[in-house]
PDB file of N, CA and C in Angstrom:
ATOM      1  N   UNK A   1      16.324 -10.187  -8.080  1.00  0.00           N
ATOM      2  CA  UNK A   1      16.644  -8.850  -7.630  1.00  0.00           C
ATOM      3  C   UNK A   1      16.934  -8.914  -6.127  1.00  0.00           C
ATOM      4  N   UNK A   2      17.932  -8.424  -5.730  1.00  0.00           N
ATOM      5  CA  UNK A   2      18.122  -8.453  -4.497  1.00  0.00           C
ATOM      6  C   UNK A   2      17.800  -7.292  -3.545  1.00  0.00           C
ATOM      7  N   UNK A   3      17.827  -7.258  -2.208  1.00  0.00           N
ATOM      8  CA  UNK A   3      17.410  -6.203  -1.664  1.00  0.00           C
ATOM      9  C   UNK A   3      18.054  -4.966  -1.734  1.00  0.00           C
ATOM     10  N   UNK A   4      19.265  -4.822  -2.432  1.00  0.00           N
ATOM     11  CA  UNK A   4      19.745  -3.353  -2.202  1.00  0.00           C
ATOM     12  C   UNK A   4      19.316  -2.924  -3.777  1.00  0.00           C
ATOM     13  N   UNK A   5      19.232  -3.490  -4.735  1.00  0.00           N
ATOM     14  CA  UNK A   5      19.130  -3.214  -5.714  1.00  0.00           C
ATOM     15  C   UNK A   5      17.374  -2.467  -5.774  1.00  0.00           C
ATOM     16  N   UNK A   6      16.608  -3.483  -4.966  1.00  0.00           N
ATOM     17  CA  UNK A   6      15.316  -2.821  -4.995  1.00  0.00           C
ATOM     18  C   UNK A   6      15.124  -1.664  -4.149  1.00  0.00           C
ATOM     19  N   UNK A   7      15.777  -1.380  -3.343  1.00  0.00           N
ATOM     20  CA  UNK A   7      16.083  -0.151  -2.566  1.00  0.00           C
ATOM     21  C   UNK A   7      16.414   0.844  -3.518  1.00  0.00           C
ATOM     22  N   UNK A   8      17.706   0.564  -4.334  1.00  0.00           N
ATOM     23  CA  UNK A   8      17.863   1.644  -5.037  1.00  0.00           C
ATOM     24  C   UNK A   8      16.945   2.459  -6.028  1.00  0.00           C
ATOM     25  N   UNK A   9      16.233   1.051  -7.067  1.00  0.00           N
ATOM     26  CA  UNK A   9      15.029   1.327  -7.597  1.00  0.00           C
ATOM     27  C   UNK A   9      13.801   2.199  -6.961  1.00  0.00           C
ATOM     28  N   UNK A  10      13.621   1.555  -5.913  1.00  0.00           N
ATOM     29  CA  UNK A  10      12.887   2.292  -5.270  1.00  0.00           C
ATOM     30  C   UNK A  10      12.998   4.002  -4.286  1.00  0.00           C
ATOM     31  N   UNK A  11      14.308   4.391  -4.564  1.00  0.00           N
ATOM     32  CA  UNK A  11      15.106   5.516  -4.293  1.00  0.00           C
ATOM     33  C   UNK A  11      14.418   6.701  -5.291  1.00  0.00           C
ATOM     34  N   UNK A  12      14.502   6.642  -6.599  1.00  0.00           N
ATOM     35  CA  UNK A  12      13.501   7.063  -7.833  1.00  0.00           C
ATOM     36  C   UNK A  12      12.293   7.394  -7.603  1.00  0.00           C
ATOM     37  N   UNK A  13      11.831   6.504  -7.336  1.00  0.00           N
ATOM     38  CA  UNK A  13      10.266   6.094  -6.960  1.00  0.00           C
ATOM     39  C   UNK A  13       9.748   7.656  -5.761  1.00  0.00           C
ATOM     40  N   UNK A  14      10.303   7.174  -4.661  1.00  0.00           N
ATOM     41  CA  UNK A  14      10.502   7.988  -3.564  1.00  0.00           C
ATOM     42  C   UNK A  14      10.825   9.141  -3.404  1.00  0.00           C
ATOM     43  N   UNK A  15      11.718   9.495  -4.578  1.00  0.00           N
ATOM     44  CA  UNK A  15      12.291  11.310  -4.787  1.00  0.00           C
ATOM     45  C   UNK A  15      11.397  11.781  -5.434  1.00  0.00           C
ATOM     46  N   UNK A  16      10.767  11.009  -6.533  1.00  0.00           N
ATOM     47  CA  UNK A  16       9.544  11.588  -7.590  1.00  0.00           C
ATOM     48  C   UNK A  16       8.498  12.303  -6.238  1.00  0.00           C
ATOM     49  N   UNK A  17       7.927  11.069  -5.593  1.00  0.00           N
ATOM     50  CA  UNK A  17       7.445  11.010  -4.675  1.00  0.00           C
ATOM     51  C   UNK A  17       7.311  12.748  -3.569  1.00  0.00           C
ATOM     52  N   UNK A  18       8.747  12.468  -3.161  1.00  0.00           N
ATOM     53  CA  UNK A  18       8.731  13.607  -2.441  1.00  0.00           C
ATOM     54  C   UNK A  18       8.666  14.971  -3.248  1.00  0.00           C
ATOM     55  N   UNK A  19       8.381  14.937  -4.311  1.00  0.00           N
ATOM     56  CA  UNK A  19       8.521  16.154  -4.720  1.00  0.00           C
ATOM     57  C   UNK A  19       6.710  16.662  -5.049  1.00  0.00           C
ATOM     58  N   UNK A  20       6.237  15.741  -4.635  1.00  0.00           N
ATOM     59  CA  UNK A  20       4.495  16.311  -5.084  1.00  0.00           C
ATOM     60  C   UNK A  20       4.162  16.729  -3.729  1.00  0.00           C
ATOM     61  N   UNK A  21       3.373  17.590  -4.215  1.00  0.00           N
ATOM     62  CA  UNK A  21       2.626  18.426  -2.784  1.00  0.00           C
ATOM     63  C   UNK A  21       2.372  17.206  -1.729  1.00  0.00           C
ATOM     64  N   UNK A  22       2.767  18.045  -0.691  1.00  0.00           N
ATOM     65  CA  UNK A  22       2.417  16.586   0.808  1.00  0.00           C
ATOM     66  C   UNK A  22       1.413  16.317   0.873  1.00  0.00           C
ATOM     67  N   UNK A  23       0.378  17.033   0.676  1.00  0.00           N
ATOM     68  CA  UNK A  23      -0.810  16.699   0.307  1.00  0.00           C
ATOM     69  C   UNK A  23      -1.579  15.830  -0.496  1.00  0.00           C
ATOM     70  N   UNK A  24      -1.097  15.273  -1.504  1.00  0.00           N
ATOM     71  CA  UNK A  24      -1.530  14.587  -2.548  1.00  0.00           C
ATOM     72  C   UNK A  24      -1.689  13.206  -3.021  1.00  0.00           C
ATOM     73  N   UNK A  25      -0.621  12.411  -1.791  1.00  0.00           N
ATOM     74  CA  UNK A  25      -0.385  11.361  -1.675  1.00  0.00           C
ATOM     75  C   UNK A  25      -0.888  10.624  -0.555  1.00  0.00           C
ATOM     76  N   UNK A  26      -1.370  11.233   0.487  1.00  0.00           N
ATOM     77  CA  UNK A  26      -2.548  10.990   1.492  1.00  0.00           C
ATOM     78  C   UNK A  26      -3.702  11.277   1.173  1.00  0.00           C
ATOM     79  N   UNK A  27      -4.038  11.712   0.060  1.00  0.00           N
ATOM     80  CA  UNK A  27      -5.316  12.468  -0.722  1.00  0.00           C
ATOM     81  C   UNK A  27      -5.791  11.364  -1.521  1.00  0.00           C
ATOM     82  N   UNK A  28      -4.796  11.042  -2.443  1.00  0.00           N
ATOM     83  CA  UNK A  28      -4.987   9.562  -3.806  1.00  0.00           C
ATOM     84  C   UNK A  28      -5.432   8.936  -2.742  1.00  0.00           C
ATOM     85  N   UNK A  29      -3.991   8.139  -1.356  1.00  0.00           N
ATOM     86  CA  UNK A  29      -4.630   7.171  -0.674  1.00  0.00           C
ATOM     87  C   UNK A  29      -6.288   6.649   0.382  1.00  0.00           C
ATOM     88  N   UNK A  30      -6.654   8.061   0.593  1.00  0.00           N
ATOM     89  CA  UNK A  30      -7.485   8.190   0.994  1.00  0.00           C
ATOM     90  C   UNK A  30      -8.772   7.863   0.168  1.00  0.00           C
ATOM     91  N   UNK A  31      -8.535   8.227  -1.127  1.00  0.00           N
ATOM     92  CA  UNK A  31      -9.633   8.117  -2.130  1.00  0.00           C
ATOM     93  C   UNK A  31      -9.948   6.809  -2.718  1.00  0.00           C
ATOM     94  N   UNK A  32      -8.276   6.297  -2.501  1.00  0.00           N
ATOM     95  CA  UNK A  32      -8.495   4.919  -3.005  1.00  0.00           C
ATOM     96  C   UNK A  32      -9.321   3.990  -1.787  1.00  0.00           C
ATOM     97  N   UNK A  33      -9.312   4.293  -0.691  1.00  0.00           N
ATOM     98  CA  UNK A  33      -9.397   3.567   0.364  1.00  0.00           C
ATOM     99  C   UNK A  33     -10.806   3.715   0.879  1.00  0.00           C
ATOM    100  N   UNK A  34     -11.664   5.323   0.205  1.00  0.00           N
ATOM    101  CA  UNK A  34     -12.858   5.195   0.510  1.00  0.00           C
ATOM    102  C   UNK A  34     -13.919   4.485  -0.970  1.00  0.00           C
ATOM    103  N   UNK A  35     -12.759   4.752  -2.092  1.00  0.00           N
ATOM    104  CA  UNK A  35     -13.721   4.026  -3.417  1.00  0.00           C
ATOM    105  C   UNK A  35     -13.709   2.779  -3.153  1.00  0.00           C
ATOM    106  N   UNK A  36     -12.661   1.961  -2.747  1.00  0.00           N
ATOM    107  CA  UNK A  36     -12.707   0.394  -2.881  1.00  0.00           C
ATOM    108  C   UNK A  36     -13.635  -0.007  -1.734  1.00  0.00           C
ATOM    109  N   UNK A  37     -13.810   0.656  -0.371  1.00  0.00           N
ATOM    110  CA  UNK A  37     -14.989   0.203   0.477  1.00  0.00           C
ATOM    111  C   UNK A  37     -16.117   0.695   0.335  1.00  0.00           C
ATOM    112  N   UNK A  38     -16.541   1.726  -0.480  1.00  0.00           N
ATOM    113  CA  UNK A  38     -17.759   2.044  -1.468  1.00  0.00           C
ATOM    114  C   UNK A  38     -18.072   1.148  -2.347  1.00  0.00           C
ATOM    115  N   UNK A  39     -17.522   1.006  -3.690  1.00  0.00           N
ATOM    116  CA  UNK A  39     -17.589   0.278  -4.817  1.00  0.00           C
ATOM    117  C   UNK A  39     -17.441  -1.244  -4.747  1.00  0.00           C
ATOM    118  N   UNK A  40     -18.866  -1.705  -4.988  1.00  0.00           N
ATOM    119  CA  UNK A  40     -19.131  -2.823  -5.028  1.00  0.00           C
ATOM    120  C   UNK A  40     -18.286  -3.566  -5.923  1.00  0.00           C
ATOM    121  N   UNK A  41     -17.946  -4.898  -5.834  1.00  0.00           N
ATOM    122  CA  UNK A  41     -17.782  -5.641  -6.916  1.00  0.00           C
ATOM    123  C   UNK A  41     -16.060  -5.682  -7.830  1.00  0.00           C
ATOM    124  N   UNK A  42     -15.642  -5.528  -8.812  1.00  0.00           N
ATOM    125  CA  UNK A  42     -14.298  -5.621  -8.776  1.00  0.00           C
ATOM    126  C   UNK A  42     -13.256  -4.449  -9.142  1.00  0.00           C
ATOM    127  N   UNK A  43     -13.811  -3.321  -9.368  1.00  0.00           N
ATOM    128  CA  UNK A  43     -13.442  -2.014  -9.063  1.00  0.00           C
ATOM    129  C   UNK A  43     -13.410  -1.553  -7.872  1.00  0.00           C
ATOM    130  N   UNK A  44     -14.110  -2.415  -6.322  1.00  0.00           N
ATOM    131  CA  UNK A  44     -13.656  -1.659  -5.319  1.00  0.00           C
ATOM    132  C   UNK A  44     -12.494  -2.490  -5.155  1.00  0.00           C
ATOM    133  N   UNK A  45     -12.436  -3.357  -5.079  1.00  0.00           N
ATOM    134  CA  UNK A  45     -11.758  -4.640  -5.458  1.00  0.00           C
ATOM    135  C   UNK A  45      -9.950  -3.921  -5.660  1.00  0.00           C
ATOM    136  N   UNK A  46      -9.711  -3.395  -6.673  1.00  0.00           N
ATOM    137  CA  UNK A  46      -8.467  -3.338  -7.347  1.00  0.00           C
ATOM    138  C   UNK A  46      -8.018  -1.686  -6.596  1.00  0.00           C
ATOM    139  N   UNK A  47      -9.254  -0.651  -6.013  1.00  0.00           N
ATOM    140  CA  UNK A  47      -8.861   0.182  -5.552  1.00  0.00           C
ATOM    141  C   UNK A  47      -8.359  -0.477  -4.570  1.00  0.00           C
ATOM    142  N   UNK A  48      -8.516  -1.170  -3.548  1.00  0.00           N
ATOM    143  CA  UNK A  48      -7.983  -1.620  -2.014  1.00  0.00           C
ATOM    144  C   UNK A  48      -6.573  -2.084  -2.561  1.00  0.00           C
ATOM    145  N   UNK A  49      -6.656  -2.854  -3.568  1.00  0.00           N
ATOM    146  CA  UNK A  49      -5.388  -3.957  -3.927  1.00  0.00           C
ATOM    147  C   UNK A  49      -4.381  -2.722  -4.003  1.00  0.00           C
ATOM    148  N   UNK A  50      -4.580  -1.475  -4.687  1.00  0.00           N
ATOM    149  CA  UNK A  50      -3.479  -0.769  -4.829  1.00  0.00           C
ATOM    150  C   UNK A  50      -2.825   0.186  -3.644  1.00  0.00           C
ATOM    151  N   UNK A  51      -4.251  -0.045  -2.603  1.00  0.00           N
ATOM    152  CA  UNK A  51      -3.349   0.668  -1.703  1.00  0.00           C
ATOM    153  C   UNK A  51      -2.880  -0.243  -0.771  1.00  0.00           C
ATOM    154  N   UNK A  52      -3.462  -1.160  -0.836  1.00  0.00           N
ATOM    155  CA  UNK A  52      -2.541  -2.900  -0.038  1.00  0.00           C
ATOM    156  C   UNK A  52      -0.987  -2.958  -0.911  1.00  0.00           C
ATOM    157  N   UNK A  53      -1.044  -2.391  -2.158  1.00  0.00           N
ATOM    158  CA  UNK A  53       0.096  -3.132  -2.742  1.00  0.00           C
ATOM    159  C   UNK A  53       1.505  -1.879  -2.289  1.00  0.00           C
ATOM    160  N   UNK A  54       0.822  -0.067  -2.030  1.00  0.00           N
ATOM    161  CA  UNK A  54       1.663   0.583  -1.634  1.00  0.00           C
ATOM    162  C   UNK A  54       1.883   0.396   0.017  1.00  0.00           C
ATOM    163  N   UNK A  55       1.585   0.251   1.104  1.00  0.00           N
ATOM    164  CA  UNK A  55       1.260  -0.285   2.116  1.00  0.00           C
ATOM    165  C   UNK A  55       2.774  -1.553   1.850  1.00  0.00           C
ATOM    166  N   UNK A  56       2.557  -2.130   0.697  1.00  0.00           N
ATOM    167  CA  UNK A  56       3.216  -3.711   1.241  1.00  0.00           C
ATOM    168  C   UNK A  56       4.620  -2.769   0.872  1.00  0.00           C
ATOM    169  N   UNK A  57       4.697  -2.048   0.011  1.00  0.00           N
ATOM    170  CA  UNK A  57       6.003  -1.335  -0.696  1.00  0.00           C
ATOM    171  C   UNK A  57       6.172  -0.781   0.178  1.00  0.00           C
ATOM    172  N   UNK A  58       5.979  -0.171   0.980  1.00  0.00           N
ATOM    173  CA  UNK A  58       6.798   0.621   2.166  1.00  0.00           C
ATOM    174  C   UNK A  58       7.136  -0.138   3.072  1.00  0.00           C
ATOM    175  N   UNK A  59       6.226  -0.980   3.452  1.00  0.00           N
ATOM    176  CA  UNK A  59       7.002  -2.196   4.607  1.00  0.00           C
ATOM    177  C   UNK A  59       7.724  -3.134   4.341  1.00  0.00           C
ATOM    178  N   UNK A  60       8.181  -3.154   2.948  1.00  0.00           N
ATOM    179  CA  UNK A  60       9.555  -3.735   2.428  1.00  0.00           C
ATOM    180  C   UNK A  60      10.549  -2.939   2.561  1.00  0.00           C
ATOM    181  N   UNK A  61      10.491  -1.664   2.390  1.00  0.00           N
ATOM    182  CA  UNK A  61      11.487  -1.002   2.454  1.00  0.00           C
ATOM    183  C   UNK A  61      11.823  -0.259   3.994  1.00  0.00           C
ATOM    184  N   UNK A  62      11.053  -0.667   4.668  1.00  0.00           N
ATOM    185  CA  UNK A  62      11.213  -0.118   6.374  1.00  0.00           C
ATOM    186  C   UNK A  62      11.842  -1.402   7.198  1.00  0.00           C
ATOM    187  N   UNK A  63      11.444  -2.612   6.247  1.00  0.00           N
ATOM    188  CA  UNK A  63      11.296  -3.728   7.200  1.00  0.00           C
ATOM    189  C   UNK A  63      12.990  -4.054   8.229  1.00  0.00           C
ATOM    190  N   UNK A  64      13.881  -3.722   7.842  1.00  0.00           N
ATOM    191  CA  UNK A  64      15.050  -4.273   7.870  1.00  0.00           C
ATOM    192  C   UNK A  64      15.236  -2.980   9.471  1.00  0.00           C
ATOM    193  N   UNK A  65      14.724  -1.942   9.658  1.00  0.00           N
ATOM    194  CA  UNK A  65      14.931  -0.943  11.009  1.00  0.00           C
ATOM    195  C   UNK A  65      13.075  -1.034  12.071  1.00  0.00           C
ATOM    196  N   UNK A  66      12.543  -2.072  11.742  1.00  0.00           N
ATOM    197  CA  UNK A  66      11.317  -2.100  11.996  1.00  0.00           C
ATOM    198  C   UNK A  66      11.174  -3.231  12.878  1.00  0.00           C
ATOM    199  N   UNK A  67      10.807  -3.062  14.543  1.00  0.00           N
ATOM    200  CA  UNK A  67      10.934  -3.843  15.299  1.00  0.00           C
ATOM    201  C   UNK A  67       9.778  -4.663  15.058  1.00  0.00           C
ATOM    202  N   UNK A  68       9.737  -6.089  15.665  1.00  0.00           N
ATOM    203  CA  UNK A  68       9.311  -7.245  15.511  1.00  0.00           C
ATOM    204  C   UNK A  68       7.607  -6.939  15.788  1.00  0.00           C
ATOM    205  N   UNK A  69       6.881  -5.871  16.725  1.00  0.00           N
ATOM    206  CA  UNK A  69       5.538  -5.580  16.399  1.00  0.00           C
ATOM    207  C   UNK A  69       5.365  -4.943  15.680  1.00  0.00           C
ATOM    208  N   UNK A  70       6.162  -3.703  14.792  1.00  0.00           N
ATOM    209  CA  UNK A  70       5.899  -2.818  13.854  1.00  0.00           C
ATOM    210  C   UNK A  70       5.713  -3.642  12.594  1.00  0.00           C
ATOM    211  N   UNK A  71       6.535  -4.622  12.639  1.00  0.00           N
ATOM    212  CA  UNK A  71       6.361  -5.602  11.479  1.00  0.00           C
ATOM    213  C   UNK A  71       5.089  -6.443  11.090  1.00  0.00           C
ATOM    214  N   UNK A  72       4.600  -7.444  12.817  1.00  0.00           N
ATOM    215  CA  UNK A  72       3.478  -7.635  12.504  1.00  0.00           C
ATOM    216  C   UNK A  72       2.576  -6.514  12.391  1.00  0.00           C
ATOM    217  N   UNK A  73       2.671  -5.575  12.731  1.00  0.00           N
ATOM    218  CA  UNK A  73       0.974  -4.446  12.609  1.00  0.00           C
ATOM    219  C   UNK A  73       1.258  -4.032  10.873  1.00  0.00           C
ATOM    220  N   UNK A  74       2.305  -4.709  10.481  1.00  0.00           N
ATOM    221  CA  UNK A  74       2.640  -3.902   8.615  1.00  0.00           C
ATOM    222  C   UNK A  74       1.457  -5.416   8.193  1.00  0.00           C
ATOM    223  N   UNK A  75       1.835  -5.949   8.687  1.00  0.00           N
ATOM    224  CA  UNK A  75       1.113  -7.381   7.647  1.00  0.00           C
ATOM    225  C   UNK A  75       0.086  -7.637   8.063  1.00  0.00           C
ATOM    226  N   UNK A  76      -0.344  -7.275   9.770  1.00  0.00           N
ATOM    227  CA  UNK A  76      -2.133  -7.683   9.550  1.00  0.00           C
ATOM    228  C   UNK A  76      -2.838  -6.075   8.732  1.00  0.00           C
ATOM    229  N   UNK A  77      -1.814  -5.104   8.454  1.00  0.00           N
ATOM    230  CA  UNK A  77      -2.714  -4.484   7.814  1.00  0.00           C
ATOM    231  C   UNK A  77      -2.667  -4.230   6.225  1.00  0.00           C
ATOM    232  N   UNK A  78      -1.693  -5.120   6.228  1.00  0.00           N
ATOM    233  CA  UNK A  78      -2.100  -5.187   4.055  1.00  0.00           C
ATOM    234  C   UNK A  78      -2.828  -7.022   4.373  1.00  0.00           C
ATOM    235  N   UNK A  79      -2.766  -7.631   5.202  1.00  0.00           N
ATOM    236  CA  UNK A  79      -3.638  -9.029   4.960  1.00  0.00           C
ATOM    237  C   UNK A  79      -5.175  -8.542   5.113  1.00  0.00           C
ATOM    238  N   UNK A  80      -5.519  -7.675   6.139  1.00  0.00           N
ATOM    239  CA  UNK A  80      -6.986  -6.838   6.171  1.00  0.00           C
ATOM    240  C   UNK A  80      -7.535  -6.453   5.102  1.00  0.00           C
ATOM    241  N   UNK A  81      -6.265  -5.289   4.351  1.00  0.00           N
ATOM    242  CA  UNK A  81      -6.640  -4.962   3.258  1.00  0.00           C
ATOM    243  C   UNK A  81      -7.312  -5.663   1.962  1.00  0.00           C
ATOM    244  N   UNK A  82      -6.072  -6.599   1.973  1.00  0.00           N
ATOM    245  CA  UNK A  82      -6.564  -8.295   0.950  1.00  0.00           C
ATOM    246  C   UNK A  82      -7.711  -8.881   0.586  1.00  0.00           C
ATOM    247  N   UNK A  83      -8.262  -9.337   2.458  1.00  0.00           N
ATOM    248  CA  UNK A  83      -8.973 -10.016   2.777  1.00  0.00           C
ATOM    249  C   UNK A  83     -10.757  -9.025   1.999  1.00  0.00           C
ATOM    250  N   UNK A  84     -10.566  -7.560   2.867  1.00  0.00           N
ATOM    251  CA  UNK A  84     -11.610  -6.794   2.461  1.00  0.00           C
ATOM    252  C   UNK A  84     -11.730  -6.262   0.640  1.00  0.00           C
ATOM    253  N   UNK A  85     -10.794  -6.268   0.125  1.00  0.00           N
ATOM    254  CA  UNK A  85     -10.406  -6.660  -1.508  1.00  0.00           C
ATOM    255  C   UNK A  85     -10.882  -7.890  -1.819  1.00  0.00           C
ATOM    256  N   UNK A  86     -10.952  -8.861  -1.662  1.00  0.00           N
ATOM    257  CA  UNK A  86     -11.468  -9.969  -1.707  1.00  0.00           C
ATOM    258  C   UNK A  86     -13.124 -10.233  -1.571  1.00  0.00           C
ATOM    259  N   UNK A  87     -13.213  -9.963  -0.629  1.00  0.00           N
ATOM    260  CA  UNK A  87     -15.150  -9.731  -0.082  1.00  0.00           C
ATOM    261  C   UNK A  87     -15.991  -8.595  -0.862  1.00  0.00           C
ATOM    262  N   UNK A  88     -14.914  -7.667  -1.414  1.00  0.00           N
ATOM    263  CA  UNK A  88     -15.530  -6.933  -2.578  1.00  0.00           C
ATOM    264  C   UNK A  88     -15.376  -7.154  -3.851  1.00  0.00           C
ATOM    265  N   UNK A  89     -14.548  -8.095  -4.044  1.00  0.00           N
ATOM    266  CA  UNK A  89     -14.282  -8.740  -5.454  1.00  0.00           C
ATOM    267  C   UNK A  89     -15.734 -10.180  -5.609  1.00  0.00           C
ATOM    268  N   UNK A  90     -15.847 -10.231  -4.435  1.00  0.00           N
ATOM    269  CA  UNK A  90     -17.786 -11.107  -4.719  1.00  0.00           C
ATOM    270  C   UNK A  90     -18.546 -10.509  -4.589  1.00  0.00           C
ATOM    271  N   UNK A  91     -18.819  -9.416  -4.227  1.00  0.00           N
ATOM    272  CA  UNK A  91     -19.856  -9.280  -4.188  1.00  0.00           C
ATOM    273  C   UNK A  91     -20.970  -8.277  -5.004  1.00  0.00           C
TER     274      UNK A  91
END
């Protein structure tokens, strides 16, 4: 798949998107982000992973107008995410 094609795919994604209350999608993320650093073990685990995995989906699709520190601050913060997904997946 190449990059315009996943752009387009992801065009769908994004209109669905914009059409839910603005509210609701900083709301999920938030929830996901306080269950997975709550929840021990591999349910906090898969909450972090999903908001690491939307996190990585937007900085694919920004990456190409996204100057060279905006880029690194996209990846130490889904590798953070990972890393703390990880330390809750042992414990």
């Amino acid at each position: 798949m190449t990059r315009q094609e996943a752009q387009q795919r992801s065009a769908v994604v994004l209109v669905y998107l914009r059409g839910l209350p603005r509210w609701l999608l900083p709301l999920v993320l938030a929830a996901l982000l306080i269950a997975g650093l709550a929840v021990r073990g591999w349910g906090g685990a898969v909450a972090l992973c999903l908001v690491a995995a939307f996190l990585s989906w937007l900085a694919f699709l920004s990456w190409p107008r996204v100057a060279a520190g905006g880029r690194m601050a996209r990846v130490a913060a889904v590798a953070l995410l990972l890393a703390v997904a990880a330390f809750q997946a042992s414990r």
